[in-house]
C-alpha atoms as a PDB file:
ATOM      1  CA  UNK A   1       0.000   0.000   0.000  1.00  0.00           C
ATOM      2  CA  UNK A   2       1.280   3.331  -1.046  1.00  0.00           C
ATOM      3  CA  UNK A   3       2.447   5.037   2.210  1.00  0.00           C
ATOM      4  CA  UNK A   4      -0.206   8.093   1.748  1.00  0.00           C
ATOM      5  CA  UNK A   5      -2.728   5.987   1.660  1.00  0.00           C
ATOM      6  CA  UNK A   6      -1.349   4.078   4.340  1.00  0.00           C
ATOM      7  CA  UNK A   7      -1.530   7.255   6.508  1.00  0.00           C
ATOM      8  CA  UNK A   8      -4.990   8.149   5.652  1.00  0.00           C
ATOM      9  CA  UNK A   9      -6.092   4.785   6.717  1.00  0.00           C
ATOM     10  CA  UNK A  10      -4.248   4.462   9.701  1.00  0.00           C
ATOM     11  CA  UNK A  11      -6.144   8.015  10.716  1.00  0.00           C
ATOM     12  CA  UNK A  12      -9.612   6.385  10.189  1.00  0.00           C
ATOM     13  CA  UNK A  13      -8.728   4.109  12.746  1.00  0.00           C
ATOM     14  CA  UNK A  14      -6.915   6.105  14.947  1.00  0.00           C
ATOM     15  CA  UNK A  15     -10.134   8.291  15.193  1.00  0.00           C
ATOM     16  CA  UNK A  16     -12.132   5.563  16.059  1.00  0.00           C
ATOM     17  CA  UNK A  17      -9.459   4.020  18.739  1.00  0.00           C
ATOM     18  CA  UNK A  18     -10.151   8.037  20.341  1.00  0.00           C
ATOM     19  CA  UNK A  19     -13.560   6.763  20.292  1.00  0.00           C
ATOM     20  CA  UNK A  20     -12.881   3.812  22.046  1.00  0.00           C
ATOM     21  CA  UNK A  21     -10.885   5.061  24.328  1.00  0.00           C
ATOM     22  CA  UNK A  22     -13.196   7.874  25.603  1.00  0.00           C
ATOM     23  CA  UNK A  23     -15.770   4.921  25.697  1.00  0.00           C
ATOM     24  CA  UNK A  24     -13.491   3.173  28.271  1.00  0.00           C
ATOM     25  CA  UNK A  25     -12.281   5.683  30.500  1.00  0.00           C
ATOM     26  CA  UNK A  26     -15.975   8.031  30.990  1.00  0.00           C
ATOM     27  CA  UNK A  27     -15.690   7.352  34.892  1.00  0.00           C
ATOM     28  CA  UNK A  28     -13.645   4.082  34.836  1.00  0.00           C
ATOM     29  CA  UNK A  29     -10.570   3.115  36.208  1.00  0.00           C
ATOM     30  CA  UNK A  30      -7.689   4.136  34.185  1.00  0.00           C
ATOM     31  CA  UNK A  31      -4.543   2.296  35.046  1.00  0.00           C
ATOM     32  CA  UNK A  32      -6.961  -0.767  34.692  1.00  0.00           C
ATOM     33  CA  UNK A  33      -8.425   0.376  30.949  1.00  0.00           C
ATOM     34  CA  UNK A  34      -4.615   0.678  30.184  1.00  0.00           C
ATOM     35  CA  UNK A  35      -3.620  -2.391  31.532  1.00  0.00           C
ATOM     36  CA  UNK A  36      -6.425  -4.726  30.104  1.00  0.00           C
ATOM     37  CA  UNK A  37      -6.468  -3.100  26.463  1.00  0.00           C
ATOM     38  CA  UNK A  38      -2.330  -3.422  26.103  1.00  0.00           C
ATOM     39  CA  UNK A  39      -2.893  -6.700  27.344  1.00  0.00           C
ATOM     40  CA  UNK A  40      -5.281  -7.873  24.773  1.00  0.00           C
ATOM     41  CA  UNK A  41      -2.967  -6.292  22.384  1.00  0.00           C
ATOM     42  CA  UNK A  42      -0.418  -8.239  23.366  1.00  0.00           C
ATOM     43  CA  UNK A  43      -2.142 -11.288  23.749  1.00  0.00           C
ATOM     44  CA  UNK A  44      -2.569 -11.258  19.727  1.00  0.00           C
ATOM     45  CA  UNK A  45       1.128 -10.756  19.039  1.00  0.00           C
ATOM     46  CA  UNK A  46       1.932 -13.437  21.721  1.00  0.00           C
ATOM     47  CA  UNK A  47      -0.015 -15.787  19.592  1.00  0.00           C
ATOM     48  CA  UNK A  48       1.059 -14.737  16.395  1.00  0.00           C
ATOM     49  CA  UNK A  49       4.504 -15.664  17.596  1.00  0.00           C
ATOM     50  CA  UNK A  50       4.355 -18.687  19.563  1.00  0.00           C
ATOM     51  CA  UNK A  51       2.308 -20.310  16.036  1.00  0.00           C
ATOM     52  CA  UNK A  52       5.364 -18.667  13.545  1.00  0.00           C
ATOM     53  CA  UNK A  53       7.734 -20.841  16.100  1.00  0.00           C
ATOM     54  CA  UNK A  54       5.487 -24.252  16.370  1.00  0.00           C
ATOM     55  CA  UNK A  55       4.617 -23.754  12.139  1.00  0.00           C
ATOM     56  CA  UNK A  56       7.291 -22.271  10.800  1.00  0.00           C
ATOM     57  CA  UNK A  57       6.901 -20.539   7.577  1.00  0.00           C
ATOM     58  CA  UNK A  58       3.221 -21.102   7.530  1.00  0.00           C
ATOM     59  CA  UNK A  59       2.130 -17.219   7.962  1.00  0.00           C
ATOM     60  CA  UNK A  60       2.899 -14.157   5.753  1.00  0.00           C
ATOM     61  CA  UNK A  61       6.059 -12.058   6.507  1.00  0.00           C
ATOM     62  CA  UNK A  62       3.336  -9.671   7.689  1.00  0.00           C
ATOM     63  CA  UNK A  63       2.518 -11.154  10.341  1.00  0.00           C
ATOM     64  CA  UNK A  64       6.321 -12.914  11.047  1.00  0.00           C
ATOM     65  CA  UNK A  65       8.634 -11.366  13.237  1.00  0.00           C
ATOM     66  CA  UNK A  66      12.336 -11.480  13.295  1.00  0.00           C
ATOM     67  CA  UNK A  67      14.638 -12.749  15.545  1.00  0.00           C
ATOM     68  CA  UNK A  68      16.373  -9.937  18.196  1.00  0.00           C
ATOM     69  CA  UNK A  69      19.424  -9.336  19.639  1.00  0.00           C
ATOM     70  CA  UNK A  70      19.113  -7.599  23.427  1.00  0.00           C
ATOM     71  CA  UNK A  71      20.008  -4.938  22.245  1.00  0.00           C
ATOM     72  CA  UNK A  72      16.633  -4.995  19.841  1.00  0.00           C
ATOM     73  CA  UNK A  73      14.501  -6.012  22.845  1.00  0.00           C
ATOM     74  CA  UNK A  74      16.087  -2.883  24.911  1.00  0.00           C
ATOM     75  CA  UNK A  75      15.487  -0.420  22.261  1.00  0.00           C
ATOM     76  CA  UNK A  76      12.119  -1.600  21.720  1.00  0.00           C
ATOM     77  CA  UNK A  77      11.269  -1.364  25.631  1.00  0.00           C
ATOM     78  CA  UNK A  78      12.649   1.840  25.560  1.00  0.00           C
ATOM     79  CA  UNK A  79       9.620   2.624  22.736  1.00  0.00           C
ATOM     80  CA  UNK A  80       7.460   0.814  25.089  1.00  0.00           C
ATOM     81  CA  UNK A  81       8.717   2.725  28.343  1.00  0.00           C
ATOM     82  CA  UNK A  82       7.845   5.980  26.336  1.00  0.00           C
ATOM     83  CA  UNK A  83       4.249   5.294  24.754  1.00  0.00           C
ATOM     84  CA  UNK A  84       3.450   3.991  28.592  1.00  0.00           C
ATOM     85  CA  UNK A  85       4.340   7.252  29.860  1.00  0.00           C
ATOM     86  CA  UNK A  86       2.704   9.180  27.282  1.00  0.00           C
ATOM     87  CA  UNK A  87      -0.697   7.234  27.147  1.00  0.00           C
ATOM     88  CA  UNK A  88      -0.669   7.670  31.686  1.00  0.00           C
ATOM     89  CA  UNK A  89      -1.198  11.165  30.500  1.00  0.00           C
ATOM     90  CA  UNK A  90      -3.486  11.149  27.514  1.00  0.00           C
ATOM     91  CA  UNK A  91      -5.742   8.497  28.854  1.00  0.00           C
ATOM     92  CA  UNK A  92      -6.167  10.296  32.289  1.00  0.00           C
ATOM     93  CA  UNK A  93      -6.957  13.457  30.024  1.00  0.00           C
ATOM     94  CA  UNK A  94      -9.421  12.304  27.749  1.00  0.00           C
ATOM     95  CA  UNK A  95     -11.178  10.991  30.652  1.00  0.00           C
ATOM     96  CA  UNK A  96     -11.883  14.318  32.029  1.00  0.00           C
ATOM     97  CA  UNK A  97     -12.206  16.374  29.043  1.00  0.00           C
ATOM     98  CA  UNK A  98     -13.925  16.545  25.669  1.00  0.00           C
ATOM     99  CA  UNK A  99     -12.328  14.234  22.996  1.00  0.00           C
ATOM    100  CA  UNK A 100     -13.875  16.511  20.661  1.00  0.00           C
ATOM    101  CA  UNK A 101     -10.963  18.662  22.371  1.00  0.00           C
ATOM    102  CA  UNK A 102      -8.714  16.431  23.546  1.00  0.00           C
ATOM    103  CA  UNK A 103      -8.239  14.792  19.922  1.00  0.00           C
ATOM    104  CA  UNK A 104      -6.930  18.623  18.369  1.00  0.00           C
ATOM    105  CA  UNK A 105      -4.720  19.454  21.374  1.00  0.00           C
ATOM    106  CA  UNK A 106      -3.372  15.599  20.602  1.00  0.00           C
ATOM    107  CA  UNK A 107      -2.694  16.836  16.891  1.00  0.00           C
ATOM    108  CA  UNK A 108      -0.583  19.757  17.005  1.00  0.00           C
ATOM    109  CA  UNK A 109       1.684  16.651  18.046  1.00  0.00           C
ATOM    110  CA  UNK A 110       3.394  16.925  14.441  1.00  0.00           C
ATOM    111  CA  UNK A 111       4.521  20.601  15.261  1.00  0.00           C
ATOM    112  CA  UNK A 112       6.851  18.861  17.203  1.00  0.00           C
ATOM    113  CA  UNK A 113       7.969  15.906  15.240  1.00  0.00           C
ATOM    114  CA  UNK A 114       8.197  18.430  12.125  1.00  0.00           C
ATOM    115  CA  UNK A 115      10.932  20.346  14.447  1.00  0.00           C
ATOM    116  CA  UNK A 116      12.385  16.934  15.309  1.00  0.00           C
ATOM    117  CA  UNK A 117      12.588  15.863  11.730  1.00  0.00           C
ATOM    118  CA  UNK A 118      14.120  19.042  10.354  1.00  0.00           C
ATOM    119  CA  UNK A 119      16.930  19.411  13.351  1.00  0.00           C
ATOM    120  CA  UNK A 120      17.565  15.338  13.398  1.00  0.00           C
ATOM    121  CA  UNK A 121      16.358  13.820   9.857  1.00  0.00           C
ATOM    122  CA  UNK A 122      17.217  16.496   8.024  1.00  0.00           C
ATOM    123  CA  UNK A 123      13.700  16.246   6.003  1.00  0.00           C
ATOM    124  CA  UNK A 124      12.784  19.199   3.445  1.00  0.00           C
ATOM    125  CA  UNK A 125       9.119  19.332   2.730  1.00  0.00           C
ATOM    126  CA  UNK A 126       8.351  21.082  -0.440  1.00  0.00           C
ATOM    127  CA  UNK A 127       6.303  24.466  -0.448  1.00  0.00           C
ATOM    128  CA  UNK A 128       2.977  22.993  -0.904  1.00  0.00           C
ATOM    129  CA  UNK A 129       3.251  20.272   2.046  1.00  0.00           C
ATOM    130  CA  UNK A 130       4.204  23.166   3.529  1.00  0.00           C
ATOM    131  CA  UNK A 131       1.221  24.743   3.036  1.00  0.00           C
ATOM    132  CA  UNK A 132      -0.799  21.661   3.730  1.00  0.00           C
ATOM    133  CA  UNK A 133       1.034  20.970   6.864  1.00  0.00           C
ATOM    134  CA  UNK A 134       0.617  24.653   7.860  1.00  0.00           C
ATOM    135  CA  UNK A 135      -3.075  24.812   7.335  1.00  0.00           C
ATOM    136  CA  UNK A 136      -3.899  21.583   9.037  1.00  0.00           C
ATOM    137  CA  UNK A 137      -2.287  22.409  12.021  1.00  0.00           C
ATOM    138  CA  UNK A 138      -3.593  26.201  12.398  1.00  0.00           C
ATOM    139  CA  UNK A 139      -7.096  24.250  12.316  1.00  0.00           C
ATOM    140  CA  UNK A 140      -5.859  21.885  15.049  1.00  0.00           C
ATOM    141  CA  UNK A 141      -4.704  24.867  16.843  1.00  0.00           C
ATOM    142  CA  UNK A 142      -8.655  26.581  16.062  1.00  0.00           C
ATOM    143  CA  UNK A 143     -10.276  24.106  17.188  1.00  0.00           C
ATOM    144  CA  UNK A 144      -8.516  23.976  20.434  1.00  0.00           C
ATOM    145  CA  UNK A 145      -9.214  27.778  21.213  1.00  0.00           C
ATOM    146  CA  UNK A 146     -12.919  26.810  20.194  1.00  0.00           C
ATOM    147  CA  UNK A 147     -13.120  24.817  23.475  1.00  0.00           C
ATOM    148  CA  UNK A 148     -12.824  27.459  25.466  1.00  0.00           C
ATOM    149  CA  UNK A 149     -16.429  27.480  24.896  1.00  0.00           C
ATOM    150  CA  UNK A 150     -17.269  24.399  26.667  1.00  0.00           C
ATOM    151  CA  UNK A 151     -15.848  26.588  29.835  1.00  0.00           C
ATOM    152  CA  UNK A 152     -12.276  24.516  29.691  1.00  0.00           C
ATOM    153  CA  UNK A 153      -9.426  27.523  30.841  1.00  0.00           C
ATOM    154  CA  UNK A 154      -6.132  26.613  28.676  1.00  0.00           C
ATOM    155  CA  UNK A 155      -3.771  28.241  31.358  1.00  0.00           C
ATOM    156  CA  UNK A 156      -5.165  26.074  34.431  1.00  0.00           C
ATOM    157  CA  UNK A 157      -6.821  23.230  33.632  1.00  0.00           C
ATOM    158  CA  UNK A 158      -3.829  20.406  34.509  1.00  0.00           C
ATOM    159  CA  UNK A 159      -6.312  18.049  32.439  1.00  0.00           C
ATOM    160  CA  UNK A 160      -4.765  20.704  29.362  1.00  0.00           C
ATOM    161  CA  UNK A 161      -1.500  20.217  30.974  1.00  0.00           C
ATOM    162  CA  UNK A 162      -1.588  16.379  30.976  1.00  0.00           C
ATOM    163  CA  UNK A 163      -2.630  16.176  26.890  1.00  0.00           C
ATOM    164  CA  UNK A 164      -0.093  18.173  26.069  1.00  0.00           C
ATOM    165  CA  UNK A 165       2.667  16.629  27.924  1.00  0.00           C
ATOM    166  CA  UNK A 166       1.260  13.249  26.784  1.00  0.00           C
ATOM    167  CA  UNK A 167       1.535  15.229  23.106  1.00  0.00           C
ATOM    168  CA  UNK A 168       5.182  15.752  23.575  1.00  0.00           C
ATOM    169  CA  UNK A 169       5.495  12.795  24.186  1.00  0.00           C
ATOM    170  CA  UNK A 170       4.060  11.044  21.565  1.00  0.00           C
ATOM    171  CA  UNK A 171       5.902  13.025  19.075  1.00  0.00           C
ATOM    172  CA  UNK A 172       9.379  11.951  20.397  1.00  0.00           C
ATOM    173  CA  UNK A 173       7.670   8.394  20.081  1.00  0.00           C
ATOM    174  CA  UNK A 174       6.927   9.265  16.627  1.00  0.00           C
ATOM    175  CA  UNK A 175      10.477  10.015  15.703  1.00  0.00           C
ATOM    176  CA  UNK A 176      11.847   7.084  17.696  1.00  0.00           C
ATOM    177  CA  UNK A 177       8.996   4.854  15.826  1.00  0.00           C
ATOM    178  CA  UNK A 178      11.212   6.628  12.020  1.00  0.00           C
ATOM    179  CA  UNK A 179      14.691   5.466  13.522  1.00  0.00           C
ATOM    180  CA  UNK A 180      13.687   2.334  14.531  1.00  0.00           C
ATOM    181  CA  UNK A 181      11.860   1.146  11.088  1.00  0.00           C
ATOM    182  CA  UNK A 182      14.127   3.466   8.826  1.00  0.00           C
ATOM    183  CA  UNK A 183      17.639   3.603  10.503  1.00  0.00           C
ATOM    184  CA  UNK A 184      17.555   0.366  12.313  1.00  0.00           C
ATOM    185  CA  UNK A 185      15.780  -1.180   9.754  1.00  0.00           C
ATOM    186  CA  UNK A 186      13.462  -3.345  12.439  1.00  0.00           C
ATOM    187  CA  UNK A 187      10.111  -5.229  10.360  1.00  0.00           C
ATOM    188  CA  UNK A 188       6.515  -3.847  11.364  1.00  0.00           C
ATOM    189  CA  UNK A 189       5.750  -7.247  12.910  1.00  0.00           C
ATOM    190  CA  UNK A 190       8.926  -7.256  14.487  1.00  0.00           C
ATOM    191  CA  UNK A 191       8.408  -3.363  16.069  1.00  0.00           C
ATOM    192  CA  UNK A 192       4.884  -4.246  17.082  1.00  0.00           C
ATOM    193  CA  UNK A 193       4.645  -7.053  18.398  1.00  0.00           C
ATOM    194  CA  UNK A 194       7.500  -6.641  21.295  1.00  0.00           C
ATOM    195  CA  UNK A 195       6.289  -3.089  21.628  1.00  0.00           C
ATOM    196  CA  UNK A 196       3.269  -4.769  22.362  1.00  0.00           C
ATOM    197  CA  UNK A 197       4.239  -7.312  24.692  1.00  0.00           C
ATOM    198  CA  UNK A 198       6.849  -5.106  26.632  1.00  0.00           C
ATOM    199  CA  UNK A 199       3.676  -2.512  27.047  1.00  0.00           C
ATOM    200  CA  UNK A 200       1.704  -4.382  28.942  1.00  0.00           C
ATOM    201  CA  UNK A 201       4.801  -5.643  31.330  1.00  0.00           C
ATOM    202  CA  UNK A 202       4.771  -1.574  31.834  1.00  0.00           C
ATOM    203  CA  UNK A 203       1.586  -1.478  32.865  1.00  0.00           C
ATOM    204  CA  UNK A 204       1.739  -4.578  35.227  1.00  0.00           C
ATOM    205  CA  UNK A 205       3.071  -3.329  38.588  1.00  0.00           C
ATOM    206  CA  UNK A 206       0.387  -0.031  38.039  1.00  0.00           C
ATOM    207  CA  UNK A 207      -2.342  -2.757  37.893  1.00  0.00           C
ATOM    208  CA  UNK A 208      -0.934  -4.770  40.654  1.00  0.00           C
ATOM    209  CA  UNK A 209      -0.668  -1.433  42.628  1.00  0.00           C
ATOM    210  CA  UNK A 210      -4.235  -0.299  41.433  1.00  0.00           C
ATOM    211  CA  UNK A 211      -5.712  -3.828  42.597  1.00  0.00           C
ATOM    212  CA  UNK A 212      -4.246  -3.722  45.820  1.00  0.00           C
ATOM    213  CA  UNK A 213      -5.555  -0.467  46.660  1.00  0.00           C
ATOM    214  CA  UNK A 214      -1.848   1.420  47.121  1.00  0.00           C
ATOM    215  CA  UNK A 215      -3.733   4.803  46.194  1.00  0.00           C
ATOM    216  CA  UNK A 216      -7.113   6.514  46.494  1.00  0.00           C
ATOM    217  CA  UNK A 217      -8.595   4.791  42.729  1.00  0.00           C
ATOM    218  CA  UNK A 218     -11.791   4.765  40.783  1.00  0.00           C
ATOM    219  CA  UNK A 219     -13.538   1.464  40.633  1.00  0.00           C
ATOM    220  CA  UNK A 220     -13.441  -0.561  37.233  1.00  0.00           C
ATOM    221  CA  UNK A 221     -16.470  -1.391  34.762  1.00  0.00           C
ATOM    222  CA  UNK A 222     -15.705  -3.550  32.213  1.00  0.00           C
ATOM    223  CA  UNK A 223     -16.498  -2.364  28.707  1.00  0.00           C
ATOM    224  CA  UNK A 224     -16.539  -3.311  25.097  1.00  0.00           C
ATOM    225  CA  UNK A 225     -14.251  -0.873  24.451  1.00  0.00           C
ATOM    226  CA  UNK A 226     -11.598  -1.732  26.088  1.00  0.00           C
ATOM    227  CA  UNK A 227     -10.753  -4.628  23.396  1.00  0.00           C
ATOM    228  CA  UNK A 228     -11.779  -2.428  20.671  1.00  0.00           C
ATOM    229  CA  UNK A 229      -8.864  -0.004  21.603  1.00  0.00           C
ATOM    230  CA  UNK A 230      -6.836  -2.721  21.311  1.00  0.00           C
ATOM    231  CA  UNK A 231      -8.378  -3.549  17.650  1.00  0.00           C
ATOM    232  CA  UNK A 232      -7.993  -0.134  16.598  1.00  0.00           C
ATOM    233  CA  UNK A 233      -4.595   0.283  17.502  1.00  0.00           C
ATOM    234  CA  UNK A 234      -3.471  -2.882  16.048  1.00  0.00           C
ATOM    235  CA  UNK A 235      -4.796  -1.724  12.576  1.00  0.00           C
ATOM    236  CA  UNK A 236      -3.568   1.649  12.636  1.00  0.00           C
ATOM    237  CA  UNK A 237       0.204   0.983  14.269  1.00  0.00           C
ATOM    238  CA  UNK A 238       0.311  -1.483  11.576  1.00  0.00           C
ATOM    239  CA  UNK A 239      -0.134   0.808   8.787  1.00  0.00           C
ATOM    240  CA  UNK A 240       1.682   4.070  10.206  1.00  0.00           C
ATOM    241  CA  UNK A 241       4.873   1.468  10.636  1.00  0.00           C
ATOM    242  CA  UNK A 242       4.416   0.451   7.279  1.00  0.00           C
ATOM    243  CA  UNK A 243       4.003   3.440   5.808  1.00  0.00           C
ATOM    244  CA  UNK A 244       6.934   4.913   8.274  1.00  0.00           C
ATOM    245  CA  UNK A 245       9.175   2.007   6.721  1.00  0.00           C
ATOM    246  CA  UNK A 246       8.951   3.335   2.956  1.00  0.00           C
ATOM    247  CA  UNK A 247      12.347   4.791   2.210  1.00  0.00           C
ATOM    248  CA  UNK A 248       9.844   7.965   0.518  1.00  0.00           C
ATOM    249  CA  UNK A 249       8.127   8.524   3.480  1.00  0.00           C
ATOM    250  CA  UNK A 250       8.948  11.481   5.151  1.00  0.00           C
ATOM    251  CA  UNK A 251       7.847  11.432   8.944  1.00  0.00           C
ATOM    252  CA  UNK A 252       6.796  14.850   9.419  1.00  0.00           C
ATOM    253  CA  UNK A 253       4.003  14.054   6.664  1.00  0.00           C
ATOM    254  CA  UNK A 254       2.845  10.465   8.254  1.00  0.00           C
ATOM    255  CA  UNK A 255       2.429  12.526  11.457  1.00  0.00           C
ATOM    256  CA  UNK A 256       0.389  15.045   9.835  1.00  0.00           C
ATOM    257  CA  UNK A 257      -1.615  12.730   7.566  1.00  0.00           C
ATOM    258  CA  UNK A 258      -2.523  10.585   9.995  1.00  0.00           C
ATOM    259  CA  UNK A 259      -3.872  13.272  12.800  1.00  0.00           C
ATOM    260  CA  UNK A 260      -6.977  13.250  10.330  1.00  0.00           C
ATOM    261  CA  UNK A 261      -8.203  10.911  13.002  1.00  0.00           C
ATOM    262  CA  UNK A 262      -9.398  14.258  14.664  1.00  0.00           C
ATOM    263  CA  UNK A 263     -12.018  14.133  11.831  1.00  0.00           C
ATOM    264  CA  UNK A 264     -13.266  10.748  12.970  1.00  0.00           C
ATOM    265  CA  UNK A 265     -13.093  11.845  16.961  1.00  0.00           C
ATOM    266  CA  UNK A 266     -14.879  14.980  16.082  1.00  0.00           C
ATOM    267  CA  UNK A 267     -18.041  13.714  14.621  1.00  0.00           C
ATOM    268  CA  UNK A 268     -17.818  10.906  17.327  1.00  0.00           C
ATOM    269  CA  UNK A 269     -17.777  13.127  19.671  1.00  0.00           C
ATOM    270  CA  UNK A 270     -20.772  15.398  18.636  1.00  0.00           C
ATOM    271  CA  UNK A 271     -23.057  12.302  17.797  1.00  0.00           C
ATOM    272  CA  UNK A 272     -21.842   9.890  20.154  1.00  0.00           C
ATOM    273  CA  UNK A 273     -20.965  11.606  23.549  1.00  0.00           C
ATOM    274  CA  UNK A 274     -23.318  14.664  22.564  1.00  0.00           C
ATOM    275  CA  UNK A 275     -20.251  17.236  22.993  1.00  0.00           C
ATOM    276  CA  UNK A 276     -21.029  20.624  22.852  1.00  0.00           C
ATOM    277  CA  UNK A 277     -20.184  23.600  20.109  1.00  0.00           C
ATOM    278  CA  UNK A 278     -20.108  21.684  16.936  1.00  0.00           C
ATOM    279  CA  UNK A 279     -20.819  24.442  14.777  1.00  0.00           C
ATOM    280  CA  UNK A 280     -18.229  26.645  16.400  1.00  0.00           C
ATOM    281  CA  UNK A 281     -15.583  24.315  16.215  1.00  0.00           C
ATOM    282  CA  UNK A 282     -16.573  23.150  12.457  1.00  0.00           C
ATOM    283  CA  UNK A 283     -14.420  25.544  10.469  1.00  0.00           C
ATOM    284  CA  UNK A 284     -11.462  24.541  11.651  1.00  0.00           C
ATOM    285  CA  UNK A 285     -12.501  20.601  11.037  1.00  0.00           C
ATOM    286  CA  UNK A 286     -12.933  21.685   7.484  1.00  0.00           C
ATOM    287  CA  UNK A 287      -9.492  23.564   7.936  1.00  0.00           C
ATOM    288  CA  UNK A 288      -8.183  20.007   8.817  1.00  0.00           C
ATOM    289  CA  UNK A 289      -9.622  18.123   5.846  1.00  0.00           C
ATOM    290  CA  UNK A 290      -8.158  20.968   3.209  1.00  0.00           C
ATOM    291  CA  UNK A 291      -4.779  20.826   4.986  1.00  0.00           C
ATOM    292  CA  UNK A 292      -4.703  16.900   4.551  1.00  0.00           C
ATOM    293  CA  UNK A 293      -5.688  17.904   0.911  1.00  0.00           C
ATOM    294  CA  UNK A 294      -2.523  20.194   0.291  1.00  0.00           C
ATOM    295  CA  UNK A 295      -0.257  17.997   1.831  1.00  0.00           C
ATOM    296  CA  UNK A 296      -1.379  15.102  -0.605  1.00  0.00           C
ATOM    297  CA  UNK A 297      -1.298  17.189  -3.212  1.00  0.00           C
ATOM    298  CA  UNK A 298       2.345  18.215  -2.758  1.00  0.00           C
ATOM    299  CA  UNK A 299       3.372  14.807  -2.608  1.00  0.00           C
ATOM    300  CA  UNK A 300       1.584  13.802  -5.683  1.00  0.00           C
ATOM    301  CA  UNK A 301       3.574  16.519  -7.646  1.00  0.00           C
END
């Protein structure tokens, strides 16, 4: 699949893993929606692996991981160790706030992995992805101040303060995520799967600590949802690796394509969770959809 397409795909069901995520957390127990979800994630990579080792050669290379050295395993726990810390914050965000709002604030994410690329990667968008880039993320940035609306103050709301260190986060993940598939030259399977597995060992002693009662904690509900992040994420990781592994790609643009999800979250939001200000905060979801226009665009030229 052609990495731009790869990208817009991978947004779809980002959006709806937003979805599913807000689903799981509305007055749940975090650490345990975290902990569960990752798990069931890695329960599919787990047996993905353990049948490639009893009957060899049977699946496709997509779904076949290759054999690490420890220094693979620690660099891919190190991805792992950062995603966990970045999803404590997110999660616990998008439980208390919009994710009508919470998905934007999420996007501006590639404002950061754009600086990252140009200073590390040396990347050189051309004018138009320029353009494209610029426009989608002024909307992002829009339809963040359009919140304000809903009564949400930027300046002292720590929920704010927890997206957007989650954010920075995730965009150092997202440049990590490049050097591992491009420079290291690790498979998709291969990046996902211990990812995966070494997530959930993350989030065991929280669970253990959360079950026990160590803190004051929310009690858990179990919902569909919870599985269904873990189907959504599988799907879209899978295609943002493989489009990250194209030797074309350029990360700055994956990032950027693939915060469309905020399309998906938005109307999600409105008709599912009956979120407040649609109209207001409309323009700049058009704003989002032209700027994921211009930046195709410039790559197709």
């Amino acid at each position: 699949m052609n990495w731009i397409l790869a990208s817009l795909v991978a947004a779809l069901f980002l959006g709806l893993y937003e979805l599913c995520t807000k689903h799981a957390v509305r007055e749940n127990a975090v650490v345990a929606v975290l902990f569960l979800s990752s798990v069931c994630s890695a329960t599919v990579w787990t047996g993905l692996m353990v049948f490639a080792a009893l009957r060899p050669g049977v699946l496709p290379s997509a779904l076949t991981t290759a054999p690490l050295g420890s220094l693979g395993h620690l660099q891919l726990a190190g991805k792992s160790a950062l995603v966990a810390s970045s999803w404590m914050f997110t999660y616990f965000a998008m439980k208390h706030l919009p994710v009508s709002l919470t998905s934007p604030i999420r996007a501006t994410g590639p404002i950061w992995t754009i600086a990252g690329a140009l200073v590390v990667l040396a990347e050189r968008p051309t004018l138009l992805e320029w353009l494209g880039i610029a426009t989608t993320l002024a909307s992002f940035v829009g339809l963040s101040f359009a919140g304000r609306g809903e009564g949400i103050d930027f300046r002292s709301n720590r929920w704010i303060g927890f997206m957007v260190m989650g954010t920075l986060l995730g965009a150092v993940s997202a440049l990590y995520d490049k050097y591992l598939l491009g420079t290291v030259g690790l498979s998709v399977p291969t990046v996902q799967a211990w990812f995966s597995v070494y997530l959930a060992a993350f989030f065991l002693p929280l669970a253990i600590g959360w079950k026990r009662r160590w803190w004051p904690r929310n009690e858990f509900h179990w919902r569909w949802s919870i599985p269904g992040i873990a189907a959504m994420l599988l799907v879209s990781d899978y295609l943002y690796f493989g489009a990250l592994q194209d030797r074309d790609a350029l990360v700055s643009l994956v990032s950027s394509l693939r915060r469309g999800s905020t399309l998906v979250a938005f109307a999600g939001g409105l008709y599912l969770f009956g979120e407040r200000n649609g109209l207001r905060k409309l323009p700049a979801v058009l704003g989002v959809l032209a700027g994921i226009v211009l930046t195709v665009c410039g790559r197709a030229r």
